[in-house]
PDB file of N, CA and C in Angstrom:
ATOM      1  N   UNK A   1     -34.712  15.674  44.009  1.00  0.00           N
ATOM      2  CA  UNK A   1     -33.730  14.609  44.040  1.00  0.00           C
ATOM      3  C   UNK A   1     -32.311  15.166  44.218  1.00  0.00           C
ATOM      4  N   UNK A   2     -32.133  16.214  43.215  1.00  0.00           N
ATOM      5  CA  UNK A   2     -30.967  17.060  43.689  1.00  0.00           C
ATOM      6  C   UNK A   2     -30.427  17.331  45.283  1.00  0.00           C
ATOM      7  N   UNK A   3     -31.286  17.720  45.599  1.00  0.00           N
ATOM      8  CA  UNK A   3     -31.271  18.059  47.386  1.00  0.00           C
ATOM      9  C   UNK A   3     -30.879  17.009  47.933  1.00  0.00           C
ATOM     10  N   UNK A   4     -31.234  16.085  47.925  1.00  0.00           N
ATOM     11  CA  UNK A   4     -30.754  14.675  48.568  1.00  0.00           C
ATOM     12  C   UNK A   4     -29.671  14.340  48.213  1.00  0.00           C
ATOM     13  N   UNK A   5     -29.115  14.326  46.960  1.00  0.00           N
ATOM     14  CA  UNK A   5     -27.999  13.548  46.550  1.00  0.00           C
ATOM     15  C   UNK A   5     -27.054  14.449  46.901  1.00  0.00           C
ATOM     16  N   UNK A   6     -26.988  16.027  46.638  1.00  0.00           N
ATOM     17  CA  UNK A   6     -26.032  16.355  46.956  1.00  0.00           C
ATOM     18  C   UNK A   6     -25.112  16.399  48.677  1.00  0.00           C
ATOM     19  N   UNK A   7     -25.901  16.772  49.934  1.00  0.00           N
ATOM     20  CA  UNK A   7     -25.616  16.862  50.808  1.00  0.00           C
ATOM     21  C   UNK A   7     -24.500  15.226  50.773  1.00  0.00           C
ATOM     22  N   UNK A   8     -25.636  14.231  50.488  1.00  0.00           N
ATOM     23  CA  UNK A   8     -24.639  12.670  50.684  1.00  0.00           C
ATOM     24  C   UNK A   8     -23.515  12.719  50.061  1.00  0.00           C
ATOM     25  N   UNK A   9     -23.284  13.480  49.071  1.00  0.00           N
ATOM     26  CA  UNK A   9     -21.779  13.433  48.121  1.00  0.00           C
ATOM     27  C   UNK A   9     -20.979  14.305  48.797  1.00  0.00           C
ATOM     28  N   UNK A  10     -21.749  15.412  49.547  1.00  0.00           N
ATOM     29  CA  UNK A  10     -20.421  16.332  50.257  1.00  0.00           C
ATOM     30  C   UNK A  10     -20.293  15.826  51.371  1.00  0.00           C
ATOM     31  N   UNK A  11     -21.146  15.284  52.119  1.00  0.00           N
ATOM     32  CA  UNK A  11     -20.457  14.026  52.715  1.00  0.00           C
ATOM     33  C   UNK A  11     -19.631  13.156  53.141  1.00  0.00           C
ATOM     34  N   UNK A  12     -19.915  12.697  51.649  1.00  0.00           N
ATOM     35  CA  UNK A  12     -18.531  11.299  51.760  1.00  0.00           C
ATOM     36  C   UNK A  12     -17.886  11.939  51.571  1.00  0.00           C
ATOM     37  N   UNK A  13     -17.588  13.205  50.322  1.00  0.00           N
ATOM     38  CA  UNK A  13     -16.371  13.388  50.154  1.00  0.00           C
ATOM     39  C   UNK A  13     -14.765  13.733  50.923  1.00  0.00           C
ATOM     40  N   UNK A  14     -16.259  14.882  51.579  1.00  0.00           N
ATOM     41  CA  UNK A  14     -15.246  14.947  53.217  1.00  0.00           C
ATOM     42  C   UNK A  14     -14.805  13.937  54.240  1.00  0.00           C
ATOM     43  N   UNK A  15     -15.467  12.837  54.261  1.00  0.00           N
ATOM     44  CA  UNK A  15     -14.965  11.746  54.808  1.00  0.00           C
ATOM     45  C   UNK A  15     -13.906  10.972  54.590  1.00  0.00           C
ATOM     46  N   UNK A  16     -13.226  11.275  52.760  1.00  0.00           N
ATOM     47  CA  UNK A  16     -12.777  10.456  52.328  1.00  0.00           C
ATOM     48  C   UNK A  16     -11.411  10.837  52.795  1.00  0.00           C
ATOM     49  N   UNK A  17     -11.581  12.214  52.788  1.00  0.00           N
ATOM     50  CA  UNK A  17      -9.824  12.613  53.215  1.00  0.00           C
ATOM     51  C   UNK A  17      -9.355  12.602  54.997  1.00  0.00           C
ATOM     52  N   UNK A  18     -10.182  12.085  55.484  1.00  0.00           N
ATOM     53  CA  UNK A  18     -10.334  11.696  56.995  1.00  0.00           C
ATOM     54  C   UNK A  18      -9.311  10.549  57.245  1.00  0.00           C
ATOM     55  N   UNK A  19      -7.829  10.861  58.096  1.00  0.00           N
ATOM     56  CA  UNK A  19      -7.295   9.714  58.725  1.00  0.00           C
ATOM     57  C   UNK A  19      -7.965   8.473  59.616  1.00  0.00           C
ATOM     58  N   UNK A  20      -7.677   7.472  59.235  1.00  0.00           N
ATOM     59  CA  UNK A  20      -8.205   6.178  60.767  1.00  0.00           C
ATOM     60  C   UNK A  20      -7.413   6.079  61.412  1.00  0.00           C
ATOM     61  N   UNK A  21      -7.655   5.791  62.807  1.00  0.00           N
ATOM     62  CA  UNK A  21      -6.897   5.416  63.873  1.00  0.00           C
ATOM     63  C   UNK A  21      -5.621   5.142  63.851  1.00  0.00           C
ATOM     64  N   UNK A  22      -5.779   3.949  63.010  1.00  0.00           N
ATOM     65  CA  UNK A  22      -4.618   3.158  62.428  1.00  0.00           C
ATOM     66  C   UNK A  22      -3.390   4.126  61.502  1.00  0.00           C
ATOM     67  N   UNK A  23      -4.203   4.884  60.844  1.00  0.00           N
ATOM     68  CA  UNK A  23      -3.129   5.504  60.063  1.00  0.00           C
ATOM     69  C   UNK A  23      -2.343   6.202  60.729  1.00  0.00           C
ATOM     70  N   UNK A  24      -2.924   7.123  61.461  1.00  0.00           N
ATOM     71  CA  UNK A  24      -2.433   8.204  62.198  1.00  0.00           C
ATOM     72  C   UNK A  24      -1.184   7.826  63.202  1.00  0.00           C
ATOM     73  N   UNK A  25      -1.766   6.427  63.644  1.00  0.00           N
ATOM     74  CA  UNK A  25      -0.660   5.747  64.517  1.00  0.00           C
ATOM     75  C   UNK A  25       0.581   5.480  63.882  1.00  0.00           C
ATOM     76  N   UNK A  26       0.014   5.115  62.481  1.00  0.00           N
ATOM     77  CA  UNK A  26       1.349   4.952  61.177  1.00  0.00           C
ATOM     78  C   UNK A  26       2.296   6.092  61.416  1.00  0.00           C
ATOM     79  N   UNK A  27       1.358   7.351  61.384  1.00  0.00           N
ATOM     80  CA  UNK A  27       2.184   8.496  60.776  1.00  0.00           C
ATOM     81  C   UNK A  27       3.391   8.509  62.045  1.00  0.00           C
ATOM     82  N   UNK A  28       2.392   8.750  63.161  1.00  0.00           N
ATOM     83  CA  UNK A  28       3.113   9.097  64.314  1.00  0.00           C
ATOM     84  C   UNK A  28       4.607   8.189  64.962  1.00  0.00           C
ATOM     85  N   UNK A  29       4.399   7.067  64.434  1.00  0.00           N
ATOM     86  CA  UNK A  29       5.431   6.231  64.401  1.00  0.00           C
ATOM     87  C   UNK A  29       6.691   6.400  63.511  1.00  0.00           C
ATOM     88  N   UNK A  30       6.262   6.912  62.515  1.00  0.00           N
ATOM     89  CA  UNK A  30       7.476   7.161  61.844  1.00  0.00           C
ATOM     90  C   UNK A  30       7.993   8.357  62.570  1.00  0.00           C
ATOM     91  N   UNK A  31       7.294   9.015  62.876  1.00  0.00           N
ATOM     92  CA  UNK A  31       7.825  10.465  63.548  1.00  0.00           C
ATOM     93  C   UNK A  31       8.187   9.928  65.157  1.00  0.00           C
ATOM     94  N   UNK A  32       8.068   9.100  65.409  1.00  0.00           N
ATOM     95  CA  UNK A  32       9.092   8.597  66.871  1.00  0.00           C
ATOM     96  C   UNK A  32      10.474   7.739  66.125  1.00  0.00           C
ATOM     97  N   UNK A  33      10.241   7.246  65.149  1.00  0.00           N
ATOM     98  CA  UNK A  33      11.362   6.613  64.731  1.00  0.00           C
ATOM     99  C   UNK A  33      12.959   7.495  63.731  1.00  0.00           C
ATOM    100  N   UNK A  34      11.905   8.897  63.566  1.00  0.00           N
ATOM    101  CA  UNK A  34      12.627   9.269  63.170  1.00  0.00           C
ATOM    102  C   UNK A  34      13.687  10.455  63.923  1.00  0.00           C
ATOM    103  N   UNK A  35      12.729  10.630  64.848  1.00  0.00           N
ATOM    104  CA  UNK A  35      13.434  11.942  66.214  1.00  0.00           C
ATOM    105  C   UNK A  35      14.720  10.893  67.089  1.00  0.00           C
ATOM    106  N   UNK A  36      13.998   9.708  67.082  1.00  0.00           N
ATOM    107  CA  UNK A  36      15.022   8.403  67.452  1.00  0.00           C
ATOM    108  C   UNK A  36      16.539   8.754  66.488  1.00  0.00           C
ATOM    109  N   UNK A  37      16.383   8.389  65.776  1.00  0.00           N
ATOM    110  CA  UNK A  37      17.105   8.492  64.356  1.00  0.00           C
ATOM    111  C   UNK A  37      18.558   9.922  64.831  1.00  0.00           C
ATOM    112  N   UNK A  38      17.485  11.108  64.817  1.00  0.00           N
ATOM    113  CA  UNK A  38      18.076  12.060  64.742  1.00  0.00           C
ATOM    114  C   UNK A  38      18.847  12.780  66.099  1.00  0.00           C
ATOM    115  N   UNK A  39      18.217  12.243  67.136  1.00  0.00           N
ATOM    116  CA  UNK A  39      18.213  12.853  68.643  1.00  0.00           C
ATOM    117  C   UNK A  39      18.617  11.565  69.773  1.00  0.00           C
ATOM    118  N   UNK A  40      18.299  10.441  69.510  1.00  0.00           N
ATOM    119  CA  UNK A  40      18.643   9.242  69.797  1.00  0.00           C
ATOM    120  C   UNK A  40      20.611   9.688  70.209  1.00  0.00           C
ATOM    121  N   UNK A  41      21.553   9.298  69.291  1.00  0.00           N
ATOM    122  CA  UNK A  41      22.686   9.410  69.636  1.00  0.00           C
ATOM    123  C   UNK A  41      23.272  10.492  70.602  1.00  0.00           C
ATOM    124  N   UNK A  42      22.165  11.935  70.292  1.00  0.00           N
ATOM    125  CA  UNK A  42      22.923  12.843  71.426  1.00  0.00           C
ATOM    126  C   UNK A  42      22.517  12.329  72.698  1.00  0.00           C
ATOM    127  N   UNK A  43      21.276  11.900  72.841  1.00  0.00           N
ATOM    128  CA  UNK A  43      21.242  11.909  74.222  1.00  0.00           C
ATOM    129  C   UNK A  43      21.753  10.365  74.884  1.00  0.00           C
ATOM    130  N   UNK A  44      22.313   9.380  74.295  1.00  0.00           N
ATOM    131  CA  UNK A  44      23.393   8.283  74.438  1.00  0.00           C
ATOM    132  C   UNK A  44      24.903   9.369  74.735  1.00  0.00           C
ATOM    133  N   UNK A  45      25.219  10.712  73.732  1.00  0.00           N
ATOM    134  CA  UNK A  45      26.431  11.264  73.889  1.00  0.00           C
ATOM    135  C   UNK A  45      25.895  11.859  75.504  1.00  0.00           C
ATOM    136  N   UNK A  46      24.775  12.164  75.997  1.00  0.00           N
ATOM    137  CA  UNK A  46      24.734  13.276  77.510  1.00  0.00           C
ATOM    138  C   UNK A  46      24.719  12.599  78.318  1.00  0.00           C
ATOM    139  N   UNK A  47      24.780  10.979  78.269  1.00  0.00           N
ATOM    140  CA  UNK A  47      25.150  10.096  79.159  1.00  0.00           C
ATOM    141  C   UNK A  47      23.467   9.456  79.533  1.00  0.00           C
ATOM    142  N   UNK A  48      22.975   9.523  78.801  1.00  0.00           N
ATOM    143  CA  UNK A  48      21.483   8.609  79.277  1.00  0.00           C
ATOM    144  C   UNK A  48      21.505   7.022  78.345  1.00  0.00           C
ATOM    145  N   UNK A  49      21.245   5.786  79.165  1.00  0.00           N
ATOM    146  CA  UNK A  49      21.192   4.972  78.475  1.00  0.00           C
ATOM    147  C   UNK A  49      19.948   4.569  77.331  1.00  0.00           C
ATOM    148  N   UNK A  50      20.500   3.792  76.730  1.00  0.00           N
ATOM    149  CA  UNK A  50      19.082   3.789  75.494  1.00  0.00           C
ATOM    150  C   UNK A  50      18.286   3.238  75.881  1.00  0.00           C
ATOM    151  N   UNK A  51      16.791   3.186  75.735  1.00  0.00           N
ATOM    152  CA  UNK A  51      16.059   2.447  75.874  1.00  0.00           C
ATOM    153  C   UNK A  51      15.660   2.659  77.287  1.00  0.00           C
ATOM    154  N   UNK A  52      15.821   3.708  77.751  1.00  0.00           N
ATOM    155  CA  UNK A  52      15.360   3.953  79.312  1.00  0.00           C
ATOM    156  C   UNK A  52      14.386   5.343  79.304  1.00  0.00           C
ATOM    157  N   UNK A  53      13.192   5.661  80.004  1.00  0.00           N
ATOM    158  CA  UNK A  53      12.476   6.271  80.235  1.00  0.00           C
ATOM    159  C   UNK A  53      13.418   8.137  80.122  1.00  0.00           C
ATOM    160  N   UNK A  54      14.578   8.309  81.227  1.00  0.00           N
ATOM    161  CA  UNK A  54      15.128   8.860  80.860  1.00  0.00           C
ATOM    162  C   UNK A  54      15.782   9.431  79.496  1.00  0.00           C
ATOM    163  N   UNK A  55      16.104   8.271  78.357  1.00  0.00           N
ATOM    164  CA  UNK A  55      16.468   8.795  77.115  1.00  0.00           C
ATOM    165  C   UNK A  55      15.467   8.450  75.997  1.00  0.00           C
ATOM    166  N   UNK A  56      14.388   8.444  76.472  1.00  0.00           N
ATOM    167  CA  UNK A  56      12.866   8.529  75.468  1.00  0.00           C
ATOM    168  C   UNK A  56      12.447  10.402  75.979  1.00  0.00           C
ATOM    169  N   UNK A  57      12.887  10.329  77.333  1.00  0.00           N
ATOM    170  CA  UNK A  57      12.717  11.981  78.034  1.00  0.00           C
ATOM    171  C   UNK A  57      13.329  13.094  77.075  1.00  0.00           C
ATOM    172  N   UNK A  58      14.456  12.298  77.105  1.00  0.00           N
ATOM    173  CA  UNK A  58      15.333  13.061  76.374  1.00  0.00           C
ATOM    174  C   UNK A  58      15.622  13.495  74.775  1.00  0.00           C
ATOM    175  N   UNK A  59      15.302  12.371  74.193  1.00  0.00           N
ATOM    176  CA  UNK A  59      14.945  12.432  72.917  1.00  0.00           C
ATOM    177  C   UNK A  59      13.447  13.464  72.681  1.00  0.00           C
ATOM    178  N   UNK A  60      12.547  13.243  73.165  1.00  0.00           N
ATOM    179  CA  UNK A  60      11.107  14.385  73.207  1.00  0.00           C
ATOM    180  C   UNK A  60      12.027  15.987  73.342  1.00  0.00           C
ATOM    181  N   UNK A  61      12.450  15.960  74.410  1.00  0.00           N
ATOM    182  CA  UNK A  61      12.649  17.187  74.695  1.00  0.00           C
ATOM    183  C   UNK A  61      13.865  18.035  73.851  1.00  0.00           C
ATOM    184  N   UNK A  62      14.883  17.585  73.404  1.00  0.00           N
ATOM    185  CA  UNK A  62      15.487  17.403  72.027  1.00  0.00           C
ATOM    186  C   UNK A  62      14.557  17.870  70.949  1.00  0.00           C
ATOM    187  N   UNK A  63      13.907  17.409  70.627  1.00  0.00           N
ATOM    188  CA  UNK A  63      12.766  17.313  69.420  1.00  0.00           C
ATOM    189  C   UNK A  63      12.405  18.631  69.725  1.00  0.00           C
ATOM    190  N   UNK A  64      11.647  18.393  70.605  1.00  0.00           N
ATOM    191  CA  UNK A  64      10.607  20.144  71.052  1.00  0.00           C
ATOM    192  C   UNK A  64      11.282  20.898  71.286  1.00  0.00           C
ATOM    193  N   UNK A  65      13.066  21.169  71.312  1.00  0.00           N
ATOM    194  CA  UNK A  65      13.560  22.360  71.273  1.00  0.00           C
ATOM    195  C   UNK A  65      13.881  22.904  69.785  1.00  0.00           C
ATOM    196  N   UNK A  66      13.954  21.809  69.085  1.00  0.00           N
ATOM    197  CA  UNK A  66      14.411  21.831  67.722  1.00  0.00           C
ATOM    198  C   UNK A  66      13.051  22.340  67.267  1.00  0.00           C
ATOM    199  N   UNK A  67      11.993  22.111  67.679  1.00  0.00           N
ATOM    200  CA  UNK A  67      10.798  22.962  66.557  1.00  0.00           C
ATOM    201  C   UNK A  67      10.432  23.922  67.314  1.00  0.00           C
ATOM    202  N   UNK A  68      10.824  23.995  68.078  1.00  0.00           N
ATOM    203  CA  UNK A  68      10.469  25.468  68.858  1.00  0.00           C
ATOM    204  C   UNK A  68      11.672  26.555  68.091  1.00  0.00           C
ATOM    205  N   UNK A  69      12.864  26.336  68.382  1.00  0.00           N
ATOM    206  CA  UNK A  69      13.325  26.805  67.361  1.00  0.00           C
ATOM    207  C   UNK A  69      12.942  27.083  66.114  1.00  0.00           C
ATOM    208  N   UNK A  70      12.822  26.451  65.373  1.00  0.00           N
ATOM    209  CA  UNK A  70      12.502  26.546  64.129  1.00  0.00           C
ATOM    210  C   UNK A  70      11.255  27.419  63.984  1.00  0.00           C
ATOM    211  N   UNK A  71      10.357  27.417  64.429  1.00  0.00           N
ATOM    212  CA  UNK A  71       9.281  28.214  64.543  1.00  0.00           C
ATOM    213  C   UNK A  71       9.528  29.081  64.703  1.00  0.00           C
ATOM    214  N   UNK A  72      10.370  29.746  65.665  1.00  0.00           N
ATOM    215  CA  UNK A  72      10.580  31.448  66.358  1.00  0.00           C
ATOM    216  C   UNK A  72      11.080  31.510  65.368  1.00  0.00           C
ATOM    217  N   UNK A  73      12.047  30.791  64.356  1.00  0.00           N
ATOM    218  CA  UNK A  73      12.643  31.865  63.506  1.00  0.00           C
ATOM    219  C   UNK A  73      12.100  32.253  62.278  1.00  0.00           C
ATOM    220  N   UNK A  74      10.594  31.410  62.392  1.00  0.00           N
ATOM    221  CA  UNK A  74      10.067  32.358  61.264  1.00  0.00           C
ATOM    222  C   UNK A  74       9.332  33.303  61.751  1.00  0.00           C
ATOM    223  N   UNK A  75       9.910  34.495  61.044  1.00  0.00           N
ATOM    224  CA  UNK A  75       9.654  36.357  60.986  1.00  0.00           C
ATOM    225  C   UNK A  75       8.150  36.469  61.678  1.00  0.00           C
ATOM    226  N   UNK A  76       7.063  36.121  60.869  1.00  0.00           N
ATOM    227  CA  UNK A  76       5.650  36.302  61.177  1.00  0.00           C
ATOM    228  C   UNK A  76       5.655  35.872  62.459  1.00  0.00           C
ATOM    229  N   UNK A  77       5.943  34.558  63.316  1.00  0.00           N
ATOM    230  CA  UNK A  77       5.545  34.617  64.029  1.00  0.00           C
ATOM    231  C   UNK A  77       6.105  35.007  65.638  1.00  0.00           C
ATOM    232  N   UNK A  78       7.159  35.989  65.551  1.00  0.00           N
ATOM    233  CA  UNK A  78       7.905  36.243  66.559  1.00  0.00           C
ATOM    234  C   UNK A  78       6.933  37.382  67.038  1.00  0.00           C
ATOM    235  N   UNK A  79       6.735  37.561  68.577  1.00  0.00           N
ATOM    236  CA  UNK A  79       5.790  38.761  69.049  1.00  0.00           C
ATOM    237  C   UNK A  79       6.158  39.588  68.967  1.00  0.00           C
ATOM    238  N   UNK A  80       5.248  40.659  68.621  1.00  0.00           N
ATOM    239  CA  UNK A  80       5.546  42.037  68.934  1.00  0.00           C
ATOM    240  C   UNK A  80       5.272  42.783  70.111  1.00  0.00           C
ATOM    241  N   UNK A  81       6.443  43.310  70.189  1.00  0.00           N
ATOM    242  CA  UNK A  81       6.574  44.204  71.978  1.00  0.00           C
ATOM    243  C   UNK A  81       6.667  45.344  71.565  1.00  0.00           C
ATOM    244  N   UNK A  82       6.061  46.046  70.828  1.00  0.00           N
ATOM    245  CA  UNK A  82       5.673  47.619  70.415  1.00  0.00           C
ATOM    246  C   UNK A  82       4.234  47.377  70.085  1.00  0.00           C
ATOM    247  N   UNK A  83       3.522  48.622  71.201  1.00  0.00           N
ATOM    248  CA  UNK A  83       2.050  48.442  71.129  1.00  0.00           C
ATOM    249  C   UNK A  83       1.616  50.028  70.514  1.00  0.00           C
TER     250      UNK A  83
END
């Protein structure tokens, strides 16, 4: 009986911490609303209007320089060019 019950409990359990569709869309929304937030006004200051394909372009690419940044500057993961 053991044998049976356990596999089903590790199971669910792992299931339980599993995002839905829905959530994920949650998350991701706040994270467009918030690069908006933060990156939104510069690219209104570089002359792109709001709400145009161009300054949704612009806002992304904003964003992805800012964590690209941020990434290189942590130590571990900068390459090494001594072999």
């Amino acid at each position: 009986m053991r044998t049976v019950i356990f596999p089903i409990m590790l199971g669910a359990a792992s299931l339980a911490g599993c995002a839905s569709p829905a959530q994920q869309a949650a998350v991701m929304e706040r994270e467009m609303d918030r690069m908006i937030v933060v990156y939104g006004p510069a690219c209104e200051r570089l002359g792109f209007s709001k709400n145009t394909d161009a300054w949704r372009n612009c806002v992304l690419n904003l964003s992805n320089k800012d964590d690209f940044e941020q990434y290189y500057a942590y130590p571990n993961y900068r390459p090494s060019w001594r072999y």
